[in-house]
C-alpha atoms as a PDB file:
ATOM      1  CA  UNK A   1      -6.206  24.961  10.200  1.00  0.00           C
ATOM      2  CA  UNK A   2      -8.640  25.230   6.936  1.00  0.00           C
ATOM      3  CA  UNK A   3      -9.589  21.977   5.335  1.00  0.00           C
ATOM      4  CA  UNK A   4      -7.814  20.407   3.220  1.00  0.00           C
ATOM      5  CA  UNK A   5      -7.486  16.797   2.480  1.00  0.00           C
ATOM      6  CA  UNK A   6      -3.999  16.569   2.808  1.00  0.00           C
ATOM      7  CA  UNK A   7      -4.164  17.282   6.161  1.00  0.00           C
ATOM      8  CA  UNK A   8      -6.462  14.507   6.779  1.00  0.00           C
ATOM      9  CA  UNK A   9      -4.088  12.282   5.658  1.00  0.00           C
ATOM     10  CA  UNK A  10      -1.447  13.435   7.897  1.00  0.00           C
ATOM     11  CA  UNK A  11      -3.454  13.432  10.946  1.00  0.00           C
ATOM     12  CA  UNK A  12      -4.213   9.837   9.737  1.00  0.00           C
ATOM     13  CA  UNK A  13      -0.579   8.717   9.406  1.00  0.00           C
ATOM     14  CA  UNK A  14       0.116  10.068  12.554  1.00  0.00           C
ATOM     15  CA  UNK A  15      -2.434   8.378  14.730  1.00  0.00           C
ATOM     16  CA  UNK A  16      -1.189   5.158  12.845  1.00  0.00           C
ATOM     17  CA  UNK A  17       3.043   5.844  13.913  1.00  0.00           C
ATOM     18  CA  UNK A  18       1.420   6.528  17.270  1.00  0.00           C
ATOM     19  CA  UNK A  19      -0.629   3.548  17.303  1.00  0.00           C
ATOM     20  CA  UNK A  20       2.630   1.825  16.940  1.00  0.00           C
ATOM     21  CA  UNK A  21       5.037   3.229  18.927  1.00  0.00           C
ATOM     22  CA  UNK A  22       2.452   2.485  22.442  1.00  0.00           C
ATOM     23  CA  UNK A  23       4.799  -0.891  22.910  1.00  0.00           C
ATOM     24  CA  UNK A  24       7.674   1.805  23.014  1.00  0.00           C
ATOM     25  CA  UNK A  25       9.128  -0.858  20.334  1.00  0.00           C
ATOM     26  CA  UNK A  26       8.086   0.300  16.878  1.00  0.00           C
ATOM     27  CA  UNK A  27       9.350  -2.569  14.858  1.00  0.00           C
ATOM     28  CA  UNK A  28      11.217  -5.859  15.537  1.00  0.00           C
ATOM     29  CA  UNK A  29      12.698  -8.708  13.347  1.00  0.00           C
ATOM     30  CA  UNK A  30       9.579 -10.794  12.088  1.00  0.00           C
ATOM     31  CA  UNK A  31       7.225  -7.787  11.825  1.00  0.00           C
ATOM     32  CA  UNK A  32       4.947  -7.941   8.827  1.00  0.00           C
ATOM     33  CA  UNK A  33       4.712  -4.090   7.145  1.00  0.00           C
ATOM     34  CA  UNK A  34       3.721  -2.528   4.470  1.00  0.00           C
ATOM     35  CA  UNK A  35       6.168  -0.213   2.343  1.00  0.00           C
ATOM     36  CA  UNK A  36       3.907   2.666   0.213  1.00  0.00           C
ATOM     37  CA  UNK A  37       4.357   2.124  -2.929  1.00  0.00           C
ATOM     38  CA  UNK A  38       6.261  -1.449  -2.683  1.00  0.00           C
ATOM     39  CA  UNK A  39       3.416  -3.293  -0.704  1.00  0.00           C
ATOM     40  CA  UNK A  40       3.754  -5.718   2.071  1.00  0.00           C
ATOM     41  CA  UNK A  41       7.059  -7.254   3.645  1.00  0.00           C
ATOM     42  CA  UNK A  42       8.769  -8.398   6.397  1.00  0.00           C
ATOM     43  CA  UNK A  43      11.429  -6.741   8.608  1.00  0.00           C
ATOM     44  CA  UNK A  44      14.379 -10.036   8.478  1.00  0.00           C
ATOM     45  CA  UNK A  45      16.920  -8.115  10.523  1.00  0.00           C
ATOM     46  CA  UNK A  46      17.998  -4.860  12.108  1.00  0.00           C
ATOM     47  CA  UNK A  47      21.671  -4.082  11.283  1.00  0.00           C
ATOM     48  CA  UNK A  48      23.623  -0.618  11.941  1.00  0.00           C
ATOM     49  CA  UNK A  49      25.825   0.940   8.863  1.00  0.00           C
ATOM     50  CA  UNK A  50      28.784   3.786   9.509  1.00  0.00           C
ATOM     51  CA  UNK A  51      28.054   6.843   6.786  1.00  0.00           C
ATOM     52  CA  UNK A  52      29.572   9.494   7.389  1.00  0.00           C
ATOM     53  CA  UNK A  53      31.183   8.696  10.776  1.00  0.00           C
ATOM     54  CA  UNK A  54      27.592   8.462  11.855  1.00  0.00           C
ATOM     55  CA  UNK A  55      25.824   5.044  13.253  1.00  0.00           C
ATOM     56  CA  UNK A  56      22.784   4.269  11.453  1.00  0.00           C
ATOM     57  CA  UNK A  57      20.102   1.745  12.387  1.00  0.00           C
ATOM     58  CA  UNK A  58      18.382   0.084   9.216  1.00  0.00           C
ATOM     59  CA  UNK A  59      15.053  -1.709   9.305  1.00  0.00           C
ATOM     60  CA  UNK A  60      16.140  -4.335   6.706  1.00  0.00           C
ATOM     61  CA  UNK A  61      12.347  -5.506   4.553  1.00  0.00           C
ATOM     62  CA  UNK A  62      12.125  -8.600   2.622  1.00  0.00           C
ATOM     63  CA  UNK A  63       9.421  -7.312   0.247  1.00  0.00           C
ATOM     64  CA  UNK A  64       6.532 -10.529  -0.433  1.00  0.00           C
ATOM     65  CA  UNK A  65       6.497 -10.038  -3.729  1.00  0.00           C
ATOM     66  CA  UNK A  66       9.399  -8.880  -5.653  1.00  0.00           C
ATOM     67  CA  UNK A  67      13.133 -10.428  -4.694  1.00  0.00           C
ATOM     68  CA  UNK A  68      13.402  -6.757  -2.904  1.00  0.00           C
ATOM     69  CA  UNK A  69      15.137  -6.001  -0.203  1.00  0.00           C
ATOM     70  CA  UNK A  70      14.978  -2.467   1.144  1.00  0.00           C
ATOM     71  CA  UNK A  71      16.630  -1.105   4.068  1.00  0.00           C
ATOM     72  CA  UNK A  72      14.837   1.969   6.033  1.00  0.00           C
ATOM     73  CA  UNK A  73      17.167   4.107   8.572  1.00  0.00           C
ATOM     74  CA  UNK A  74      14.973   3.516  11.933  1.00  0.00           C
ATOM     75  CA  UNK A  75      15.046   7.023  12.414  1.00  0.00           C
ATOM     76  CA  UNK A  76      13.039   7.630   8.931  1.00  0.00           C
ATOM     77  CA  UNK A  77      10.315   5.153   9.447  1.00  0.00           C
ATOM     78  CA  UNK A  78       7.583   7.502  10.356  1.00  0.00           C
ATOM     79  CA  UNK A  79       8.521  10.031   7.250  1.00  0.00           C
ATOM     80  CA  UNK A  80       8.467   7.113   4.773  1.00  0.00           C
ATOM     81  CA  UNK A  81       5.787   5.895   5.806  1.00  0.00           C
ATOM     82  CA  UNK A  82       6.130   2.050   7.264  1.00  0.00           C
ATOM     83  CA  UNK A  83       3.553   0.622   8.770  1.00  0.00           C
ATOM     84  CA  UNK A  84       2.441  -2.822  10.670  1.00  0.00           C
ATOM     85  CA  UNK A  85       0.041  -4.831   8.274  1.00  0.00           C
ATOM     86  CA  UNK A  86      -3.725  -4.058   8.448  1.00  0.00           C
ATOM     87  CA  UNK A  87      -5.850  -6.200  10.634  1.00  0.00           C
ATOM     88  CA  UNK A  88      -8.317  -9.067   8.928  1.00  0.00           C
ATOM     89  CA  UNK A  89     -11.175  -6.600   9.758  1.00  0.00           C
ATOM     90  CA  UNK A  90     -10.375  -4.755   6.719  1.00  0.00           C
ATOM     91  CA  UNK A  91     -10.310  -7.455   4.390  1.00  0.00           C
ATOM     92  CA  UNK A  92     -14.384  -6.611   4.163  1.00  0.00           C
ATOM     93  CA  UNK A  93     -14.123  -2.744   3.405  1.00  0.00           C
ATOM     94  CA  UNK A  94     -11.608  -4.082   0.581  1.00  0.00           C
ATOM     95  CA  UNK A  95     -13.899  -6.841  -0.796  1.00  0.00           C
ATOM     96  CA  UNK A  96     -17.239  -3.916  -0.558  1.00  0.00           C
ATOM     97  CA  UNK A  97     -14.845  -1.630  -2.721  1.00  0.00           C
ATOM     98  CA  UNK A  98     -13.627  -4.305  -4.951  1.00  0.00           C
ATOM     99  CA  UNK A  99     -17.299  -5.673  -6.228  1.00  0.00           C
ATOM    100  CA  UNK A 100     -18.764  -2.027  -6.623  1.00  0.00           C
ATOM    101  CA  UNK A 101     -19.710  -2.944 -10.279  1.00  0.00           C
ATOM    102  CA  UNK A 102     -21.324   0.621 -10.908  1.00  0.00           C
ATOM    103  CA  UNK A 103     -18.488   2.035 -13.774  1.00  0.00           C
ATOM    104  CA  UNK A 104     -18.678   5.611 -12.887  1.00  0.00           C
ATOM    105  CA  UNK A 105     -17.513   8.209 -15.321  1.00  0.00           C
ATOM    106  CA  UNK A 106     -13.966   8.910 -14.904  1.00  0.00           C
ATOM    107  CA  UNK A 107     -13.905  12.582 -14.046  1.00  0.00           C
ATOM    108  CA  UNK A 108     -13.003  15.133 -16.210  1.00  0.00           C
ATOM    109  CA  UNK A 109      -9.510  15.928 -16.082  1.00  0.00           C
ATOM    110  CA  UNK A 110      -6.565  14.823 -18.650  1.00  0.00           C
ATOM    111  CA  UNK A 111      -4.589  11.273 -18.369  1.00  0.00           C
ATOM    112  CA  UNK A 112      -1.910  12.913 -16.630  1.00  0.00           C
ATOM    113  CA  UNK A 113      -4.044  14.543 -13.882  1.00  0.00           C
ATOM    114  CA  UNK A 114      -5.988  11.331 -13.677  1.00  0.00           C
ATOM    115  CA  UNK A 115      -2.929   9.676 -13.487  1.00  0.00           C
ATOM    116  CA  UNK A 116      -1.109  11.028 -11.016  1.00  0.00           C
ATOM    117  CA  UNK A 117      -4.864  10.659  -8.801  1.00  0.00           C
ATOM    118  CA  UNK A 118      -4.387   7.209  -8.784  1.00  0.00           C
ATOM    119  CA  UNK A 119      -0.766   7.254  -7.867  1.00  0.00           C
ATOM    120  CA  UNK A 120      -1.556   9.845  -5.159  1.00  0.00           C
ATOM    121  CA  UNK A 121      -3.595   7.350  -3.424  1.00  0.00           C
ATOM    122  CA  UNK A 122      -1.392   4.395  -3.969  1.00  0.00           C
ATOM    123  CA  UNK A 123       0.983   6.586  -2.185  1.00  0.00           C
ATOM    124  CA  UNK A 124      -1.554   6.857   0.931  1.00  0.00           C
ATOM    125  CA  UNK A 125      -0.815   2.724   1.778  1.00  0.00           C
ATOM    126  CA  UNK A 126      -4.553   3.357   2.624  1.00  0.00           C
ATOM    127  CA  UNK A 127      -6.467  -0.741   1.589  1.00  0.00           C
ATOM    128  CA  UNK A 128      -9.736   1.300   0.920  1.00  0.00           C
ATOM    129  CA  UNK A 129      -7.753   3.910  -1.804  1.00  0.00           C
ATOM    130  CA  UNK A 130      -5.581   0.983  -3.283  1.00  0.00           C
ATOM    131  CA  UNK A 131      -8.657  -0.846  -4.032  1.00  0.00           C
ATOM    132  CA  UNK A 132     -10.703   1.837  -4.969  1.00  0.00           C
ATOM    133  CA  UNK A 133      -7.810   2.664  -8.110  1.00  0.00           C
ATOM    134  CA  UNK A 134      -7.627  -1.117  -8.672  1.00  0.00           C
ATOM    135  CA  UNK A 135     -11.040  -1.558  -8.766  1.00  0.00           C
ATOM    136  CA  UNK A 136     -11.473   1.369 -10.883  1.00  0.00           C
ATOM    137  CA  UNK A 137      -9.038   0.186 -13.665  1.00  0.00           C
ATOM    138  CA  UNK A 138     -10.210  -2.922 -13.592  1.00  0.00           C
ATOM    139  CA  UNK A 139     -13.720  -1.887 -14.195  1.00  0.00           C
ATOM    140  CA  UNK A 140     -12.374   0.683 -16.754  1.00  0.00           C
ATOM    141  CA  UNK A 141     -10.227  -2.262 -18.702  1.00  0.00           C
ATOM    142  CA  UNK A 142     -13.487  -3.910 -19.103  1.00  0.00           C
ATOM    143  CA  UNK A 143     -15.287  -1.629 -20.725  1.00  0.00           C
ATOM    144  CA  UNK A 144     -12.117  -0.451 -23.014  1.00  0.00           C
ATOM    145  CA  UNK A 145      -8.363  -0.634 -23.147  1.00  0.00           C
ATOM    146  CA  UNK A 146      -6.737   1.168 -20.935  1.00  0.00           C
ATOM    147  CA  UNK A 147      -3.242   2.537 -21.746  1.00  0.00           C
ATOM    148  CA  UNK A 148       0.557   1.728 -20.873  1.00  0.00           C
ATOM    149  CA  UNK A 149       0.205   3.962 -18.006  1.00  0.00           C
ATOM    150  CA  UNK A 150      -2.884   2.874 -16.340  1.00  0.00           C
ATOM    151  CA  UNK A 151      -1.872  -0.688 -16.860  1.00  0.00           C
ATOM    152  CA  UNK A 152       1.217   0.040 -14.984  1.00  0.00           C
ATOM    153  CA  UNK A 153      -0.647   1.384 -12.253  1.00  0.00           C
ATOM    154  CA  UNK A 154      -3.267  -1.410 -12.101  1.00  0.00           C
ATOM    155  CA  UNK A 155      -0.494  -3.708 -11.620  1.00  0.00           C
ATOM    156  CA  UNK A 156       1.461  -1.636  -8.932  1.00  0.00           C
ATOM    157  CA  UNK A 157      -1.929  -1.142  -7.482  1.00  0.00           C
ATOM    158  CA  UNK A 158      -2.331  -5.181  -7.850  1.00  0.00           C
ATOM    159  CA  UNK A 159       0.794  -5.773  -6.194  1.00  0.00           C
ATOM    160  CA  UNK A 160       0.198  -3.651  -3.141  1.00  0.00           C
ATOM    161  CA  UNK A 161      -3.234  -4.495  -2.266  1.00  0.00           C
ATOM    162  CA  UNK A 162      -2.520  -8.291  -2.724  1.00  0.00           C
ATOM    163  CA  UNK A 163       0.699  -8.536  -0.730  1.00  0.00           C
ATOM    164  CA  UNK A 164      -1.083  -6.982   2.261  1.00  0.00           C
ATOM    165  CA  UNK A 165      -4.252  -8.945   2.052  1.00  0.00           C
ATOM    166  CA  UNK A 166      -2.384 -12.270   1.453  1.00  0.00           C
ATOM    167  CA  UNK A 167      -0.383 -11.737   4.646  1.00  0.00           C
ATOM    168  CA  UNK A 168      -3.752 -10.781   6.374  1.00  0.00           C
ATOM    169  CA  UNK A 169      -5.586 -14.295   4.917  1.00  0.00           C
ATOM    170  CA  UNK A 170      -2.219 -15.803   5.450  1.00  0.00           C
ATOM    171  CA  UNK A 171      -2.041 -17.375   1.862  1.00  0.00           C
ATOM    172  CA  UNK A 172      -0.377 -17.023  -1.200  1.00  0.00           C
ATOM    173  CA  UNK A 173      -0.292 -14.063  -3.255  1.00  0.00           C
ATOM    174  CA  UNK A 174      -1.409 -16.194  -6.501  1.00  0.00           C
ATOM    175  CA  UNK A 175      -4.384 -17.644  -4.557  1.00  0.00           C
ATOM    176  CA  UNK A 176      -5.162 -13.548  -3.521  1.00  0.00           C
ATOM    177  CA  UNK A 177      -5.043 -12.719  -7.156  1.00  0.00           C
ATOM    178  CA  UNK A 178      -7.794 -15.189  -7.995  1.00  0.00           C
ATOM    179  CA  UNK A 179      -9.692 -14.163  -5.520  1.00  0.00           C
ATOM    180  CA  UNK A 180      -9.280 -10.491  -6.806  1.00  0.00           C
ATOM    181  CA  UNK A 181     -10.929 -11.509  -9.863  1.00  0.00           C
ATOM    182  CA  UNK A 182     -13.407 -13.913  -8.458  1.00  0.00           C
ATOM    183  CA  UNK A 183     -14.658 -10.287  -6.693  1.00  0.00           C
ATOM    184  CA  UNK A 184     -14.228  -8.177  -9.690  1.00  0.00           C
ATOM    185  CA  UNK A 185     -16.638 -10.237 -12.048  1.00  0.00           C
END
């Protein structure tokens, strides 16, 4: 298989489903996750739907931030991309990424290029590429405004890193977003 970063990332979300299905349980009622793209929440009941004369199983999510609720079909966890919350172990590669204070040139490609970058590795649920695109717009907002797009990615990018890491510190999401500036200044 030639290289190719996307392939990476497969291989990576795959040794994470595996890493979760060893219990032969993948998820159960109380489990913290994290949705890509929604951030972190918690699975508040399984329930099974009829469509189509067919019997579904939903993981039902209680997203941390927004009033949220989605429901996954059990069978589609693994292609969404659901995962168990990251361990407190990576709270330090965040906080290393996070108070980088070196503004490097943003590279040279037009604001829709550059933009979808950034949401490319929201997408990834990957702490180290969340923070890396939230530390890079915040470092970028410093030094000029940034524009309606890139704000709305800084906050997605906000809201996803900070549900995570204030399930992982076990605190509240407000008290994780002064700690994200407390690291960015």
């Amino acid at each position: 298989m030639p290289f190719d970063i996307k392939n990476i990332f497969v291989i990576e979300l795959h040794q994470i489903v595996l890493t979760c299905k060893e219990d032969g349980n993948m998820f159960n009622i109380g489990d913290k996750v994290v949705y890509p793209m929604h951030g972190a929440g918690v699975i508040t009941k399984i329930e099974e739907r009829t469509v189509n004369e067919k019997t579904v199983e939903y993981l039902v999510v209680k997203m941390m931030v927004s009033n949220l609720t989605i429901m996954i079909p059990k069978d589609n966890v693994d292609m969404v991309g659901l995962r168990p919350v990251g361990k407190k172990s990576s709270l330090n590669l965040v906080e290393k990424v996070l108070q980088c204070k070196e503004f490097l040139p943003e590279p040279v490609m037009n604001w829709n290029k550059r933009s979808n970058m950034y949401l490319e590795k929201l997408k990834t649920s990957n702490l180290e590429s969340i923070a890396d695109v939230v530390q890079t717009l915040m470092n970028k907002e410093k030094n000029k405004k940034i524009s309606t797009g890139e704000r709305r990615i800084l906050n997605t990018g906000k809201q996803i890193l900070l549900s995570e890491l204030s399930i992982i510190c076990k605190c509240e999401y407000k008290d994780m977003l002064e700690w994200l500036e407390e690291k960015t200044t």
